[in-house]
Protein backbone atom coordinates (compact mmCIF):
# COMPACT_ATOMS: atom_id res chain seq x y z
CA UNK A 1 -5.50 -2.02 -16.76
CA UNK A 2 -7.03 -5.19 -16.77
CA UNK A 3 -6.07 -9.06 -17.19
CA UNK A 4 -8.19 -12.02 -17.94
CA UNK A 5 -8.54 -15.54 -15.99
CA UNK A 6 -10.49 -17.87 -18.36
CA UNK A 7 -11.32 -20.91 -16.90
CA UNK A 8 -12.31 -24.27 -19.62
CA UNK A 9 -13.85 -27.68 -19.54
CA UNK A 10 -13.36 -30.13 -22.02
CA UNK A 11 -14.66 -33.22 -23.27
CA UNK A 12 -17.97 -35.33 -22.55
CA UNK A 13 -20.92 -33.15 -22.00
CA UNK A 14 -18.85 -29.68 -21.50
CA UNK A 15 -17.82 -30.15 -25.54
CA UNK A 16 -21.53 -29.05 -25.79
CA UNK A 17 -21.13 -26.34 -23.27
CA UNK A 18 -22.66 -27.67 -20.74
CA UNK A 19 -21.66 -28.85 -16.95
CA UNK A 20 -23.85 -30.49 -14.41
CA UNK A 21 -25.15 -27.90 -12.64
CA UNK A 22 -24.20 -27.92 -9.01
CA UNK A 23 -20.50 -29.00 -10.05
CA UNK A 24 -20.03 -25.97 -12.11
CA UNK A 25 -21.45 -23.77 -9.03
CA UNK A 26 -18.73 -25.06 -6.89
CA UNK A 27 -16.17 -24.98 -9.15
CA UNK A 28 -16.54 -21.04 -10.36
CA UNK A 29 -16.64 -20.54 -6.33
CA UNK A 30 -13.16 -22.57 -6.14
CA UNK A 31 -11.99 -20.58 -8.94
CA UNK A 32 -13.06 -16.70 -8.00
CA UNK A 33 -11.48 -18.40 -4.32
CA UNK A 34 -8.26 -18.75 -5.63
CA UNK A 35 -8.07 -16.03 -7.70
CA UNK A 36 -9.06 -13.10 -5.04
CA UNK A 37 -7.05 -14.52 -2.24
CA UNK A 38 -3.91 -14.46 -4.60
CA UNK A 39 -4.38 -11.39 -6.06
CA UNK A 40 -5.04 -9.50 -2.35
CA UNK A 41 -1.94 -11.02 -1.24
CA UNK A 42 0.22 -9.81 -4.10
CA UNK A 43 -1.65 -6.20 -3.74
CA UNK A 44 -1.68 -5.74 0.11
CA UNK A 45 0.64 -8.39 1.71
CA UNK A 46 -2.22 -10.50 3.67
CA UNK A 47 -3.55 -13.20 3.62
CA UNK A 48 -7.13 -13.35 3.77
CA UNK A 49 -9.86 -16.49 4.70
CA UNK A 50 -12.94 -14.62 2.69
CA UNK A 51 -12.67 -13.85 -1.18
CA UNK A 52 -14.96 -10.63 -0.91
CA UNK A 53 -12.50 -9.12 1.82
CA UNK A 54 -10.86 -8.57 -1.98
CA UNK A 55 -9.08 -5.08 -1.85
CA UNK A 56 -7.26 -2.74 -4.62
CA UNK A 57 -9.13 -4.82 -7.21
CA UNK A 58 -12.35 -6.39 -8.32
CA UNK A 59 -13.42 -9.48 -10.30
CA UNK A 60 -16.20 -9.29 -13.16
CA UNK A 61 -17.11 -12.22 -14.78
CA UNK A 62 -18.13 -12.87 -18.31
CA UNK A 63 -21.26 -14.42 -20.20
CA UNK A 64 -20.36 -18.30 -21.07
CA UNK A 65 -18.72 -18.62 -24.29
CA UNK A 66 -20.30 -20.95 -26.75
CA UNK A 67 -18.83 -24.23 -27.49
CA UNK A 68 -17.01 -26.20 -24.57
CA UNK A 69 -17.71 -24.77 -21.67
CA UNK A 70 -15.62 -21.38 -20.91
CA UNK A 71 -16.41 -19.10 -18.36
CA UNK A 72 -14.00 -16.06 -17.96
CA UNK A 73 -13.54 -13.39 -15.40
CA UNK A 74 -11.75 -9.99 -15.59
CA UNK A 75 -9.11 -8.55 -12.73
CA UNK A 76 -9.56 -4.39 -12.55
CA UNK A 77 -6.66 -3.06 -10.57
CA UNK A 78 -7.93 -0.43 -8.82
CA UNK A 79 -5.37 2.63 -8.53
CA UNK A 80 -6.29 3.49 -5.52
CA UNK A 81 -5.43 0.39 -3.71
CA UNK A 82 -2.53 -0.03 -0.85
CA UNK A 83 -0.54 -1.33 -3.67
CA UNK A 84 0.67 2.12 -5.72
CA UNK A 85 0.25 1.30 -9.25
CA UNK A 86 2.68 4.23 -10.11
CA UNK A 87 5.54 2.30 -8.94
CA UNK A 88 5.19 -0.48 -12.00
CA UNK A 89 7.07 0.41 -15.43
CA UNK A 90 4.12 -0.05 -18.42
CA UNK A 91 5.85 -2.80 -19.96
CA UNK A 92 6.08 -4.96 -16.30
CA UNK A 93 2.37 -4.91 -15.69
CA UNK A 94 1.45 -6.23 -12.16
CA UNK A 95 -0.96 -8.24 -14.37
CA UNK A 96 2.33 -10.36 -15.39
CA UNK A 97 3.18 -10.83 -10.84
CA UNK A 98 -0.31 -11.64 -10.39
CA UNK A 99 -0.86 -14.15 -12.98
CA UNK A 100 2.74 -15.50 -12.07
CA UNK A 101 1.81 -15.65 -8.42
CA UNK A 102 -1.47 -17.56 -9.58
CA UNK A 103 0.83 -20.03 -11.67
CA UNK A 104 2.96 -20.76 -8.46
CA UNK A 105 -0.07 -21.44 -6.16
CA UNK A 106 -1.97 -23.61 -8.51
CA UNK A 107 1.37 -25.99 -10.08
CA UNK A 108 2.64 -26.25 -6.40
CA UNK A 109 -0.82 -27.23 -5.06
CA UNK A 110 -1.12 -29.73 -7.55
CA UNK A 111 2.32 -31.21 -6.94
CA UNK A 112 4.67 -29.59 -9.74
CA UNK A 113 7.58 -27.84 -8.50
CA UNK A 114 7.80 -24.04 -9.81
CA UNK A 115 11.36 -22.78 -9.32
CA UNK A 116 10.91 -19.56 -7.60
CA UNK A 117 14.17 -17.90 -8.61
CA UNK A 118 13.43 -18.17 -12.55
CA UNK A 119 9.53 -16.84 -11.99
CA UNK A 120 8.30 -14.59 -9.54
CA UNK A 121 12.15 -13.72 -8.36
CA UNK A 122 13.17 -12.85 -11.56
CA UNK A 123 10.30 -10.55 -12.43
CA UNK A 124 10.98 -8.99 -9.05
CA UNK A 125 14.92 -7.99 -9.47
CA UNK A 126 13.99 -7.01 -12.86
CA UNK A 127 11.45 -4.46 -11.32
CA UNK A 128 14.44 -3.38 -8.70
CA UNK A 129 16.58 -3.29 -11.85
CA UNK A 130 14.63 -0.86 -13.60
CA UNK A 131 14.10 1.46 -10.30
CA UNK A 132 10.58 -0.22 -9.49
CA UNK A 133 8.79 -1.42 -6.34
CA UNK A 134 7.59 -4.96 -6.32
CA UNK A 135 4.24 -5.71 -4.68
CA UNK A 136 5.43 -6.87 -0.82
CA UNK A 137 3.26 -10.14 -0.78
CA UNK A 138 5.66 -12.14 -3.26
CA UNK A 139 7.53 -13.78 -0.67
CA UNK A 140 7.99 -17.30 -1.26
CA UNK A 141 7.00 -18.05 2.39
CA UNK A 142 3.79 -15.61 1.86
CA UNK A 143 2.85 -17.71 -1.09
CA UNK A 144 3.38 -20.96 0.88
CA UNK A 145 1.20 -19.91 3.52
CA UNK A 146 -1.89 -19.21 1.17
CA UNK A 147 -1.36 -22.37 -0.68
CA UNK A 148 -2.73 -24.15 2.46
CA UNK A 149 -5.90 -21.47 2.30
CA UNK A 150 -6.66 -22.37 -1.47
CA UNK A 151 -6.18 -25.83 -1.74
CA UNK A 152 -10.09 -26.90 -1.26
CA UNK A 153 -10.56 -24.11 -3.55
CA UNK A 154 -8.42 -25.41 -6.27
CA UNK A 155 -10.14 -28.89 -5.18
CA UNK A 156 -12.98 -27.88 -5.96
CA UNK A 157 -12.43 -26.81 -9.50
CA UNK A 158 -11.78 -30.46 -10.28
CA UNK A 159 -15.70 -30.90 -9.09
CA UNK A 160 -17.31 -31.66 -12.77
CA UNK A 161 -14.04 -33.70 -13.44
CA UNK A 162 -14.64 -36.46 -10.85
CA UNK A 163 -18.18 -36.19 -9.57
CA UNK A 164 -20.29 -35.44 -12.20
CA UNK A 165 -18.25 -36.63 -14.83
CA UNK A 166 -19.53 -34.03 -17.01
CA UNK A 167 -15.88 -32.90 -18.26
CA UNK A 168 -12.75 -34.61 -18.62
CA UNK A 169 -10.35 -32.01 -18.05
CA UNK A 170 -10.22 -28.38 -17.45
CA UNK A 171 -7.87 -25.37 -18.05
CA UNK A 172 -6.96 -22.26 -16.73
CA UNK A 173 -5.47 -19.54 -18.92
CA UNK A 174 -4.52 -15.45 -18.19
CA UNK A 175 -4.54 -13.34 -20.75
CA UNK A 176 -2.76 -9.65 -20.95
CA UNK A 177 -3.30 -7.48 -23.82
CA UNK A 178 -3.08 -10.06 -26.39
CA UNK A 179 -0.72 -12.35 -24.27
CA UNK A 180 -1.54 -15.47 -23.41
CA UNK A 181 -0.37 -18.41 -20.68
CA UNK A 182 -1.30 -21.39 -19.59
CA UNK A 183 -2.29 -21.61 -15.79
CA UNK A 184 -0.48 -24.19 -13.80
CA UNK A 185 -1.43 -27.33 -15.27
CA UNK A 186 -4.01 -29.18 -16.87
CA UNK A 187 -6.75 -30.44 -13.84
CA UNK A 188 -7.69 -33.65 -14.58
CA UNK A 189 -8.79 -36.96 -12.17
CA UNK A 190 -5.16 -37.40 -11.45
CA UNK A 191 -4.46 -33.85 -10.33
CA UNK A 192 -7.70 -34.33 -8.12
CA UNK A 193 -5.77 -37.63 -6.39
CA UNK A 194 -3.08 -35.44 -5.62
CA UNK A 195 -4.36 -33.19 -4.05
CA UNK A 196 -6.92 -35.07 -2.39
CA UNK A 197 -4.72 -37.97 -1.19
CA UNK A 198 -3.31 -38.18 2.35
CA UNK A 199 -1.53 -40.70 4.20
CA UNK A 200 -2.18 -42.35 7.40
CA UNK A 201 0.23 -44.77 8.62
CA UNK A 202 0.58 -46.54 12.59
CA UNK A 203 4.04 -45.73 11.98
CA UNK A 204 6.12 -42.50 12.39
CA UNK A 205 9.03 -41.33 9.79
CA UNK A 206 11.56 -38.79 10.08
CA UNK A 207 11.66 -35.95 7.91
CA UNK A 208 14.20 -32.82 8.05
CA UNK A 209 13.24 -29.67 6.17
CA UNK A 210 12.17 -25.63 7.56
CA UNK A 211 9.02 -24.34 7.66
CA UNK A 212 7.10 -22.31 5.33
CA UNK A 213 3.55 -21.47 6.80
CA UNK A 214 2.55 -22.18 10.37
CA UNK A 215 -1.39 -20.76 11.63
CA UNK A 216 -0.84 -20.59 15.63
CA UNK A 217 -4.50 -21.23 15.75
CA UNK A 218 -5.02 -24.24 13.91
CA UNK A 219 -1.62 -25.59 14.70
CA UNK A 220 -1.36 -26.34 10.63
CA UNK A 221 1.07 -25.60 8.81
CA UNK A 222 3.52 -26.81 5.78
CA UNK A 223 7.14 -27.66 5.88
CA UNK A 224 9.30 -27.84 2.84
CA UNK A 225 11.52 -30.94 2.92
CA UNK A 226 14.45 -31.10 0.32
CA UNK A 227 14.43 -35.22 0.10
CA UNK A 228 10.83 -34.48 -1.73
CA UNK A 229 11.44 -31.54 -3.14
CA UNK A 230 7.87 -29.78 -2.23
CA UNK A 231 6.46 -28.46 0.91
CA UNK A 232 4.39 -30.74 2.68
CA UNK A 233 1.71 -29.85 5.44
CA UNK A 234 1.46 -30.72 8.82
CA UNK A 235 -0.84 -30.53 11.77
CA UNK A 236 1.04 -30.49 15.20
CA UNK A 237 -0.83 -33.55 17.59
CA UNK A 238 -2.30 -32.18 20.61
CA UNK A 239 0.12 -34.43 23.37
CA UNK A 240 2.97 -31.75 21.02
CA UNK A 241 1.44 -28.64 21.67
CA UNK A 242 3.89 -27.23 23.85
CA UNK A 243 5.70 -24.21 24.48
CA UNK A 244 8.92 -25.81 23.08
CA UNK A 245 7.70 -27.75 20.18
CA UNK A 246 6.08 -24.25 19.26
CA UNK A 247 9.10 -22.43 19.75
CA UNK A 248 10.84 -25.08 17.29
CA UNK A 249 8.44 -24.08 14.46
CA UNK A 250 8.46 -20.69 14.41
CA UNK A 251 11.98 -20.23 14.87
CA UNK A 252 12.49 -22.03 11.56
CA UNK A 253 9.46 -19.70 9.80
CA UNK A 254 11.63 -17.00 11.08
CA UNK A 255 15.11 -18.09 10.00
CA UNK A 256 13.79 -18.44 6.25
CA UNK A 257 11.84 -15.05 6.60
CA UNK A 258 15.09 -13.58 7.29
CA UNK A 259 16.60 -15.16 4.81
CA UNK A 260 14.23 -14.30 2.41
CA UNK A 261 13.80 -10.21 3.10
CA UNK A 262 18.02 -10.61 3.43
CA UNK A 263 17.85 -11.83 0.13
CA UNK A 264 15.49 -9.10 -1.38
CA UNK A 265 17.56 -6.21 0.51
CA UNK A 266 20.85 -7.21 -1.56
């Protein structure tokens, strides 16, 4: 079984299928990124740093269609993969969790809330439902965590957008069997603020929230925090890298991982 990620750029020069050169490179390197470090985490619960450490499945790309400029790759599952492809009913492809996962990273990473519960969750009881075993790397605090890894991916995609100028907008679009959805959102120079903008005040606020994704070795993490309604990240300051302030973190990581794998047991 096999889905398809088509990628699109639209208007200016990519109406005439063609990108400046070096800013399509680095997109299609944002975009295979993404893609491979989602789909591993759906198929084997980790969270990997390097796309080709891709297991259970491989990538193939496509020739460029003509017209605007479309480039589209091709997810094979392979059966033999840590994930058991056995366990899936045919009409709940994991096709459908990984595209779905793949929606979640790229609308949260570009600031639009995906409700959890109504996506991925649901798609995951109905699998229970129907006697099924989800794919273990669907956690909402799993996903979290490798929104921080793909972000400069996903940045990168907005490359002939902004730099080049060579496209105004660009798509993303998964297709199963002859089923198609839209990707996230449209990328476009404001989606490219977002998720390039930080900010840097002399001042400190006050936020309260619990926290998704903390790396012990870069001290970066995110924290979600209800008065925003998104997770944030964070980097921990060096004069707060303490045994305590530590402690602090991953005790709330842990609380909402219990929560979480309380949640899926009932």
């Amino acid at each position: 079984m096999s889905t398809e990620f088509r990628l699109t750029y639209s208007g200016e020069t990519a109406d005439e299928g063609v990108l400046e050169f070096y800013d399509a490179s680095v997109s299609l390197v944002g975009f295979h990124r993404s893609l491979a470090l989602t789909t591993h985490l759906v198929l084997n619960n980790e969270i990997i740093t390097q796309a080709p450490a891709l297991k259970g499945a491989q990538l193939l790309v496509k020739a460029p269609a003509k017209g605007s400029w479309e480039i589209t790759t091709v997810l094979i599952l392979i059966a033999s993969g840590v994930y058991k492809l056995g366990t899936l009913k045919s009409d709940t492809p994991i096709g459908h969790l990984i595209s779905s996962a793949y929606d979640y990273v790229i609308s949260e990473t570009l600031g639009f809330r995906v409700d959890y519960n109504k996506t991925l969750g649901q798609q995951v009881e109905e699998l229970k439902e129907a006697g099924g075993k989800a794919p273990p790397g669907l956690a909402p605090v799993r996903l979290d965590s490798l929104i921080e890894k793909c972000q400069t991916a996903i940045k990168d995609m907005h490359r002939p957008i902004v730099f080049s100028r060579s496209a105004k907008s660009g798509a993303i679009v998964s297709k199963i069997s002859s089923e198609q959805r839209v990707i996230g959102t449209t990328l476009n120079a404001e989606t490219f603020d977002y998720v390039s903008f930080e900010t840097l005040s002399d001042s400190s606020e006050q936020f309260m929230g619990h926290v998704t994704s903390y790396n012990i070795n870069t001290f970066k993490g995110r924290i979600y925090v209800p008065s925003i309604g998104r997770p944030i990240p964070f980097t921990v300051l060096e004069r707060a890298r303490h045994e305590r302030s530590i402690a602090l973190i991953c005790e709330s990581l842990t609380r909402l991982i219990h929560r979480f794998d309380a949640g899926q047991a009932g």
